[in-house]
Protein backbone atom coordinates (compact mmCIF):
# COMPACT_ATOMS: atom_id res chain seq x y z
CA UNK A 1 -36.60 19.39 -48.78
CA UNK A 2 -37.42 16.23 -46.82
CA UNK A 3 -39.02 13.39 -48.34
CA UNK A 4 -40.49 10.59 -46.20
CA UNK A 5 -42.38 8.00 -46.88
CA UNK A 6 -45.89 7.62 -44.90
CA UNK A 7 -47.56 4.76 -47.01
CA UNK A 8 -46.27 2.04 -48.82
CA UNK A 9 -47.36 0.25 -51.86
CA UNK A 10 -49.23 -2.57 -49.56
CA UNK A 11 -50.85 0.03 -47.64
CA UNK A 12 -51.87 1.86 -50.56
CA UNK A 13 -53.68 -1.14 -51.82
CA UNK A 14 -55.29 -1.64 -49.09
CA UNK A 15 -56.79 1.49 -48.98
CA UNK A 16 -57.83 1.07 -53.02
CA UNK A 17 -59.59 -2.11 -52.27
CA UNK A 18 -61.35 -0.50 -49.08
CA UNK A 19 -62.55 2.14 -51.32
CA UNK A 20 -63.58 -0.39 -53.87
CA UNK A 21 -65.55 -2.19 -51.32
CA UNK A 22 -67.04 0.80 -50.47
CA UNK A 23 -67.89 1.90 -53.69
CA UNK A 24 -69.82 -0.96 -54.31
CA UNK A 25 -71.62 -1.04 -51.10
CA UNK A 26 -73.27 2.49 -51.72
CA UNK A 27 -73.74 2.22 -55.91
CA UNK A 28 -74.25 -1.48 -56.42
CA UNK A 29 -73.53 -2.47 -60.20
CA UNK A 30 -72.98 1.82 -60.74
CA UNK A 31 -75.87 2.20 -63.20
CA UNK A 32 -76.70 5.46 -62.23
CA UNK A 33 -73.37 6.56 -61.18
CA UNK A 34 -70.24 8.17 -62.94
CA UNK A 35 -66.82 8.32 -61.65
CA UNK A 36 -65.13 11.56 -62.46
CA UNK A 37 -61.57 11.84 -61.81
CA UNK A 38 -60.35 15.40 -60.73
CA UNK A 39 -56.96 16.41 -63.29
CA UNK A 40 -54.87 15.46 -63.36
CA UNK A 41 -53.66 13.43 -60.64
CA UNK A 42 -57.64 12.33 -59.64
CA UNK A 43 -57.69 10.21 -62.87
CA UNK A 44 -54.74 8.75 -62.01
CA UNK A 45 -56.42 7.12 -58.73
CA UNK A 46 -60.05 7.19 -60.99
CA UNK A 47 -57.83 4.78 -63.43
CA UNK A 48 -56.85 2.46 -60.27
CA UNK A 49 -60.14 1.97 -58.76
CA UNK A 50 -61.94 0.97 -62.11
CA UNK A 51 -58.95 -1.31 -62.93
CA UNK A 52 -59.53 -2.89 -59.41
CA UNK A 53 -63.55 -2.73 -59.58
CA UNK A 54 -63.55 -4.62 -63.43
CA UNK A 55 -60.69 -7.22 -62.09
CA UNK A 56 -61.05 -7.82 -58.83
CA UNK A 57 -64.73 -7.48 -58.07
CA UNK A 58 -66.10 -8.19 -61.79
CA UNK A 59 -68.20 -4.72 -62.09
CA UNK A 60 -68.54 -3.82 -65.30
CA UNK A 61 -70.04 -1.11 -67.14
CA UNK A 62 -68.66 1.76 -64.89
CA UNK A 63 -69.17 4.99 -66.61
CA UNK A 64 -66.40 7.54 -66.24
CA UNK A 65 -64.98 10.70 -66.82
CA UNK A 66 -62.24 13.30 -66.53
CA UNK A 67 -62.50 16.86 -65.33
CA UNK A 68 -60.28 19.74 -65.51
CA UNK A 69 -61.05 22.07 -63.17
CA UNK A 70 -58.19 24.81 -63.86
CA UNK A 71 -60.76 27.66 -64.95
CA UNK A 72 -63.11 27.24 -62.33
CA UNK A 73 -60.81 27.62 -59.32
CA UNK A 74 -61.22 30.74 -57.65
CA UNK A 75 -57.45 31.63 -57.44
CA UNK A 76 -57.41 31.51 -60.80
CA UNK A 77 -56.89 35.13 -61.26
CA UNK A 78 -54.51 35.33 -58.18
CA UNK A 79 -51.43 33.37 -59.29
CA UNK A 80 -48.38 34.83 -60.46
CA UNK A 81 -45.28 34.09 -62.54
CA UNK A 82 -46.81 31.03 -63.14
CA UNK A 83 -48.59 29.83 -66.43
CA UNK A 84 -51.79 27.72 -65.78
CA UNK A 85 -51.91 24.47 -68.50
CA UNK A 86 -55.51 23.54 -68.79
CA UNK A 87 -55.83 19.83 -68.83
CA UNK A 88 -58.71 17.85 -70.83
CA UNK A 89 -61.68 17.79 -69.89
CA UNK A 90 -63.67 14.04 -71.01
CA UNK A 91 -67.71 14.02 -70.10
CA UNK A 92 -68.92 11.43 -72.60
CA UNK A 93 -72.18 10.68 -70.34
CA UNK A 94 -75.16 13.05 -69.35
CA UNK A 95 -75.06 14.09 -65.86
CA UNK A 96 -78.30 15.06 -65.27
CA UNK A 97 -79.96 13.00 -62.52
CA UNK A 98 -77.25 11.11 -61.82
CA UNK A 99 -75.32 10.25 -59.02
CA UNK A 100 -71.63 11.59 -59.90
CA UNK A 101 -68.31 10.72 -56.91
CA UNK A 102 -65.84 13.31 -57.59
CA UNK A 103 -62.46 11.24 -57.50
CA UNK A 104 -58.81 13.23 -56.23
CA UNK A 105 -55.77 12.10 -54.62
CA UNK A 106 -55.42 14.58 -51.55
CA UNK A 107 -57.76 16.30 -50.30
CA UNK A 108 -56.48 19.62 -48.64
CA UNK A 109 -58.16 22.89 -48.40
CA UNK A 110 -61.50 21.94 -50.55
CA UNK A 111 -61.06 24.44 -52.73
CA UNK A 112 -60.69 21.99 -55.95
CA UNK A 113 -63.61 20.49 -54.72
CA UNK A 114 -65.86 23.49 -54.59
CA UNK A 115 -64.20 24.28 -58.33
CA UNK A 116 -65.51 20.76 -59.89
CA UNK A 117 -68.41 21.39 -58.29
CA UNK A 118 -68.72 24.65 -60.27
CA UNK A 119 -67.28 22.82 -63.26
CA UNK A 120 -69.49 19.90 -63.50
CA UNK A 121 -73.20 22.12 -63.23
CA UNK A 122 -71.68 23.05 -67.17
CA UNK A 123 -72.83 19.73 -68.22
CA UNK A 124 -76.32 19.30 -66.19
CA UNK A 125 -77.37 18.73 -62.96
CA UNK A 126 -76.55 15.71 -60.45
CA UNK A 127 -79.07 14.05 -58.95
CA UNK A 128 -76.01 13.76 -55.88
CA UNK A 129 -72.44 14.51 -55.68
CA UNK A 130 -70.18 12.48 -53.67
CA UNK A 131 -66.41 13.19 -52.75
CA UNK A 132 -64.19 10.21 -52.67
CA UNK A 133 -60.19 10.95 -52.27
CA UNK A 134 -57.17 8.58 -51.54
CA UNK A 135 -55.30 10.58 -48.53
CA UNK A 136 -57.48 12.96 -46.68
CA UNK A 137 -55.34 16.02 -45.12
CA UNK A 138 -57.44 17.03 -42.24
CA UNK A 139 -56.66 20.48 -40.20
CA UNK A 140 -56.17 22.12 -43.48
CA UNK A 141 -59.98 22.87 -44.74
CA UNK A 142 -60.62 26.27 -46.00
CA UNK A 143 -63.68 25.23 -47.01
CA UNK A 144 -66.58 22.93 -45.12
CA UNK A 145 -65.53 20.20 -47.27
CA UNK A 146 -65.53 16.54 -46.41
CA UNK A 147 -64.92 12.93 -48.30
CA UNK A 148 -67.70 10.80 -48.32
CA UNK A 149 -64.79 8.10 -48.74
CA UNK A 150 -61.16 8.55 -48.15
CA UNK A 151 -58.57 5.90 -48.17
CA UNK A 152 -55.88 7.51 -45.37
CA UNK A 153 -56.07 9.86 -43.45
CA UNK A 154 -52.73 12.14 -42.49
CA UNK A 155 -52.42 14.73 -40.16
CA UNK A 156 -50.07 17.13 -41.32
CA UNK A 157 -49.19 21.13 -41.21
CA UNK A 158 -49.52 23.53 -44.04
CA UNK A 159 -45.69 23.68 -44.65
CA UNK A 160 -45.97 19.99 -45.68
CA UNK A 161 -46.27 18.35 -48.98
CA UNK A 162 -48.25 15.44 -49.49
CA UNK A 163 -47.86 13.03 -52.37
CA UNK A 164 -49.44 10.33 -54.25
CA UNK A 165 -46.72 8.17 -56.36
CA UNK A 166 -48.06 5.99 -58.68
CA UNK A 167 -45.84 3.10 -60.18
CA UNK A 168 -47.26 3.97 -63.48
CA UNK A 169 -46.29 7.52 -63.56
CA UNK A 170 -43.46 7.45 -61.05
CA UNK A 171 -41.78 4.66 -61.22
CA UNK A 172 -43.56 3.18 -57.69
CA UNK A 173 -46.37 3.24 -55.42
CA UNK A 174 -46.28 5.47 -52.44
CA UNK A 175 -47.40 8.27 -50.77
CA UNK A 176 -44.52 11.06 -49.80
CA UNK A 177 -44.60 13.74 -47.08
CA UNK A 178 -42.48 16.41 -48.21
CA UNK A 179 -41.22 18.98 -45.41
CA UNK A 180 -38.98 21.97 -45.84
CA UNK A 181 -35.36 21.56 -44.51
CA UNK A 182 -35.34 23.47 -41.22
């Protein structure tokens, strides 16, 4: 495998802080809005956003949660020679009638997507659902899925790997196309 690297740790926050400023533009001080990171590599980027939004903008108050959407993907059933681990789900707010932005790192085919959308309806309905992800892979939709935010956007070909490093978890920040050795 191949491993190059298509955005840096400057770039990357950039494109946090764009999506902060974003953010704030369309929810204001986020009353009626909860951020629910996509497991488990959404919360990661849920986690960065909130630490920017309380630091660097002073929002406070931002509601949150995590959502593990293992059960509800429609491939569930389909996978073999592999063992699924469920991750935790953590919905400590009603959702009903309010305004929830799904939060992932790459969006691909939209199929996670349409599973958290599935997932969340178990805890009420949204007055509005919104799609915010870091890298955006576009040519790859399965499903007529689009961000309402996205932080990059990479054009890349279904034998590619894209991948969100986070100096937290891996050591640095960075996001990593991985291609298959020729």
């Amino acid at each position: 495998m191949i491993k190059r690297e298509i955005i840096d740790a400057r770039e990357l926050n950039i494109a946090l802080n764009r999506l902060c400023c974003k953010l704030i533009e369309n929810h204001g001080d986020f009353t009626n809005t909860i951020l629910v990171g996509l497991q488990p590599r959404g919360v990661q980027v849920l986690d960065r956003l909130v630490r920017l939004l309380e630091e660097g903008y002073g929002v406070e108050g931002i509601r949150t949660g995590a959502l593990d959407i293992t059960f509800y993907r429609d491939d569930f059933r389909r996978r073999t020679g592999e063992h699924l681990q469920a991750n935790t789900t953590r919905i400590d707010h009603l959702v009903e009638d309010q305004k929830l932005v799904f939060i992932d790192d790459v969006l691909y085919t939209g199929r996670s997507i349409r599973a958290a959308m599935d997932a969340i309806l178990s805890y009420g309905r949204p007055a509005k659902m919104e799609l915010l992800t870091l890298i955006d892979r576009r040519f790859s939709r399965d499903l007529p899925i689009q961000p309402d935010y996205k932080g990059r956007q990479v054009d890349s070909i279904a034998s590619q790997r894209v991948e969100v490093l986070w100096e937290e978890v891996d050591g640095r920040d960075a996001v990593l196309i991985t291609e298959p050795n020729s």
